[in-house]
C-alpha atoms as a PDB file:
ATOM      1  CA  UNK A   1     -51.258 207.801 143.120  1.00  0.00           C
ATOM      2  CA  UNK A   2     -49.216 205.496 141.325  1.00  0.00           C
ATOM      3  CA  UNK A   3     -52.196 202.887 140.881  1.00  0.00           C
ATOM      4  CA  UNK A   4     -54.256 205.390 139.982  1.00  0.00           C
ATOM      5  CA  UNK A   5     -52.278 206.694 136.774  1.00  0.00           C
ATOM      6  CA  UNK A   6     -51.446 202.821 135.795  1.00  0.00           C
ATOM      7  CA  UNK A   7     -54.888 201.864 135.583  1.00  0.00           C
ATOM      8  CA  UNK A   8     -55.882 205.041 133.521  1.00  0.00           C
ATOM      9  CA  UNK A   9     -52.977 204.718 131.299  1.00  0.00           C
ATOM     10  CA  UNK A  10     -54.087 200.899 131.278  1.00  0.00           C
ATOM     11  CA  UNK A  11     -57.352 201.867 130.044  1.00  0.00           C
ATOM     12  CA  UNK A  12     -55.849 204.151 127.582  1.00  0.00           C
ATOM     13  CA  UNK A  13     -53.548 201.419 125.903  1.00  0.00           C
ATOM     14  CA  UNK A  14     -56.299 199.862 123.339  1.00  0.00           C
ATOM     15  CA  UNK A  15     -57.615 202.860 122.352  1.00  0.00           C
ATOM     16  CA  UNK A  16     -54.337 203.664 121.508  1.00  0.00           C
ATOM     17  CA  UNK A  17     -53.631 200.644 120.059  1.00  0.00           C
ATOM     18  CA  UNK A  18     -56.307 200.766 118.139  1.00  0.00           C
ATOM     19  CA  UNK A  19     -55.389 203.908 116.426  1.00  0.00           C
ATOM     20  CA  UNK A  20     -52.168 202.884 115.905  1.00  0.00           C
ATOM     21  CA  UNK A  21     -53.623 200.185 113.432  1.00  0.00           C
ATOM     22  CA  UNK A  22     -55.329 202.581 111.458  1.00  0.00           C
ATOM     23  CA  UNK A  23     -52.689 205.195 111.762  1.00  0.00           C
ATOM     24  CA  UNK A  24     -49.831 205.275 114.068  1.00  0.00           C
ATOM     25  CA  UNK A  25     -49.249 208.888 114.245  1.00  0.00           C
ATOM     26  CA  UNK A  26     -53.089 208.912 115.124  1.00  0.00           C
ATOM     27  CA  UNK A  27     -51.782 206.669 117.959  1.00  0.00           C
ATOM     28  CA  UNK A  28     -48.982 208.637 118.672  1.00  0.00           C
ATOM     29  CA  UNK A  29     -50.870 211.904 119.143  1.00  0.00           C
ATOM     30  CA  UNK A  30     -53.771 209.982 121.281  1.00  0.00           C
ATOM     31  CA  UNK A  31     -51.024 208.922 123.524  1.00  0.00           C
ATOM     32  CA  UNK A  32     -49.672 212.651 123.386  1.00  0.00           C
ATOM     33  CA  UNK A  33     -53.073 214.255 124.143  1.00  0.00           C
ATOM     34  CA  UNK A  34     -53.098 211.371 127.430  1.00  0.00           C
ATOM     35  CA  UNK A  35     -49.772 212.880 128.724  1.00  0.00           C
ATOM     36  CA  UNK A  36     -49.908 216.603 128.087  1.00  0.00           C
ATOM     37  CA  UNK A  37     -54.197 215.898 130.155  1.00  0.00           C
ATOM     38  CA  UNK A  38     -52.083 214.729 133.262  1.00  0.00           C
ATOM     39  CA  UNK A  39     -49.215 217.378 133.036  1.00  0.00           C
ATOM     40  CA  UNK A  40     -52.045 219.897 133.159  1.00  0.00           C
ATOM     41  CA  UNK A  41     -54.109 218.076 136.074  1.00  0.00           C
ATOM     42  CA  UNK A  42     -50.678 217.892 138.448  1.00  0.00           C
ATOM     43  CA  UNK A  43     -49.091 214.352 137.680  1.00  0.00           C
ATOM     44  CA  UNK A  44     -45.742 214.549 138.818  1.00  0.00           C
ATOM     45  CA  UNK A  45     -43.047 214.071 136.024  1.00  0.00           C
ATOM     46  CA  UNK A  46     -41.871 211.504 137.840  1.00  0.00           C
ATOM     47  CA  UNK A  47     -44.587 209.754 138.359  1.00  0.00           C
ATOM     48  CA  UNK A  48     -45.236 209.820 134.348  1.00  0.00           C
ATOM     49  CA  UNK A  49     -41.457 208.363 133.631  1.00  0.00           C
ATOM     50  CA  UNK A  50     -42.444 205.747 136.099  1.00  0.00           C
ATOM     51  CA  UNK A  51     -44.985 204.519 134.168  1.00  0.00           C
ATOM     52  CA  UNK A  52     -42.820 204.701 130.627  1.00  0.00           C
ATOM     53  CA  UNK A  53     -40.118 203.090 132.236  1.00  0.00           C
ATOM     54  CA  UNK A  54     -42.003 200.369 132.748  1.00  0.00           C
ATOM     55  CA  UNK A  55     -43.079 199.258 128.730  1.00  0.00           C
ATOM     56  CA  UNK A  56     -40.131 198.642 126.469  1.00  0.00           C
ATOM     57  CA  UNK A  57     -41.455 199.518 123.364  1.00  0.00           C
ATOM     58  CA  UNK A  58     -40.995 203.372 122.021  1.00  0.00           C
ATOM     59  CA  UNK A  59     -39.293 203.756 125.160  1.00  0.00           C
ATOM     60  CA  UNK A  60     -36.873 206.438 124.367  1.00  0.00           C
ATOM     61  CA  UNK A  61     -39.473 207.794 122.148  1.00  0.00           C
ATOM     62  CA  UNK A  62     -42.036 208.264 125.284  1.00  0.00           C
ATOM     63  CA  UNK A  63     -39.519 209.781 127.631  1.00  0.00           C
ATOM     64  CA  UNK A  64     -38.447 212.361 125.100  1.00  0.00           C
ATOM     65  CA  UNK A  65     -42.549 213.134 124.320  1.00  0.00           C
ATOM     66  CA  UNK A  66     -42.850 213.543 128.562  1.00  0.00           C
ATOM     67  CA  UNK A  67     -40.200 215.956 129.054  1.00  0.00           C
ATOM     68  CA  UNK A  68     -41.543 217.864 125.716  1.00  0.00           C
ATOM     69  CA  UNK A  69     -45.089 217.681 127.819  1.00  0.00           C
ATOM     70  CA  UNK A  70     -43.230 218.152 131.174  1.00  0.00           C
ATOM     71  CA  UNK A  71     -41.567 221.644 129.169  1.00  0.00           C
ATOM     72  CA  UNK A  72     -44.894 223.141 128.899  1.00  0.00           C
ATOM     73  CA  UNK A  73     -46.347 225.324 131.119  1.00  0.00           C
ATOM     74  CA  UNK A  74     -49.612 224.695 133.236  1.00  0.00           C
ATOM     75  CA  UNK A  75     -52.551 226.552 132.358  1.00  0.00           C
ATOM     76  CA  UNK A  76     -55.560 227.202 134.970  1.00  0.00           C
ATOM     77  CA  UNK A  77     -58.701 228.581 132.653  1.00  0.00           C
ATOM     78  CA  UNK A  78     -60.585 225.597 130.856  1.00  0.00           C
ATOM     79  CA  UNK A  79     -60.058 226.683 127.204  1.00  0.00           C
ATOM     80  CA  UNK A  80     -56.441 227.411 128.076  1.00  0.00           C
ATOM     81  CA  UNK A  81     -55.886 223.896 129.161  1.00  0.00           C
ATOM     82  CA  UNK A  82     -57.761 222.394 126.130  1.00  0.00           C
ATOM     83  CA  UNK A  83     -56.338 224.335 123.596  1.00  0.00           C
ATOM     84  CA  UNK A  84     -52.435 223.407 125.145  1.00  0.00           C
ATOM     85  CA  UNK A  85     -53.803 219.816 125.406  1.00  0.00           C
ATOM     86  CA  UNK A  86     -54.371 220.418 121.140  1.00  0.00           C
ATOM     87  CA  UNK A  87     -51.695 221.553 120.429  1.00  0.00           C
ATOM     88  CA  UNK A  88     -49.528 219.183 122.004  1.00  0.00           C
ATOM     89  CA  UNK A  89     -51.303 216.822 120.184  1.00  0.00           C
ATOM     90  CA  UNK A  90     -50.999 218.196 116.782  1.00  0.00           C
ATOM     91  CA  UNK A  91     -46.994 219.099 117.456  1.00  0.00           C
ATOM     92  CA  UNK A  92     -46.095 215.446 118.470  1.00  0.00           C
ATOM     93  CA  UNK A  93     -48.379 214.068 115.704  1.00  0.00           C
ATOM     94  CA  UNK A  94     -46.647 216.818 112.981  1.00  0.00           C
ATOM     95  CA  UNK A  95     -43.300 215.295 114.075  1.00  0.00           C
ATOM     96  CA  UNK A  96     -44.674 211.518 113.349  1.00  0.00           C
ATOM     97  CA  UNK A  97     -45.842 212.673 110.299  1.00  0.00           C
ATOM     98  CA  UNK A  98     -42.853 214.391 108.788  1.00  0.00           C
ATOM     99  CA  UNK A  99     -40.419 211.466 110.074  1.00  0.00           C
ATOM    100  CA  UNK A 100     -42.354 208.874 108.652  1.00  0.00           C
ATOM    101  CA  UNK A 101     -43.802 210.744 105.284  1.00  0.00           C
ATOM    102  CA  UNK A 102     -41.147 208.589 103.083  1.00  0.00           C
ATOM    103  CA  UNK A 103     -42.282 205.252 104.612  1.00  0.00           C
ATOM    104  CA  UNK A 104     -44.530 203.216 102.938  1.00  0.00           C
ATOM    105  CA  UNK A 105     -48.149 202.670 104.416  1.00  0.00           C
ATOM    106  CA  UNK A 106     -49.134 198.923 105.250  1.00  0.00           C
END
């Protein structure tokens, strides 16, 4: 199981990184959208903090995003799932957005 969520999160990482370069909250929320898809498939917390234990960088930053993810309940209907999935995504990009609205852009 373990392979199988380090080679999608793997395969996840330049996308992510790519959006980061154009906007990191974009980034942010891509990587938020990723987490809150495997907390509603049945990826064991565990499993998840595994995996962010593992990179160094935003590493207090990802734990904290997991257990927000991790917080959230499980929803069986398709358009339940996708619209917690969303809104995930839009919450933990919201928070980017508001803690880095006085930076300057590069």
């Amino acid at each position: 199981m373990r392979a199988i969520i380090v080679a999608v999160t793997a395969m996840c990482l330049p996308v992510v990184a790519y959006a980061q370069d154009q906007d990191p909250c974009a980034g942010w929320g891509s990587l938020a959208e990723t987490i809150m898809t495997k907390r509603q498939v049945g990826i064991t917390m565990s499993d998840m903090m595994a995996v962010a234990m593992k990179g160094e960088e935003n590493n207090t930053m990802l734990r904290s995003m997991i257990i927000d993810a991790y917080s959230a309940p499980v929803f069986t209907t398709k358009n339940a799932i996708i619209r917690q999935i969303r809104d995930f995504r839009n919450q933990q990009e919201l928070n980017c957005y508001k803690a880095t609205r006085n930076q300057p852009r590069s």
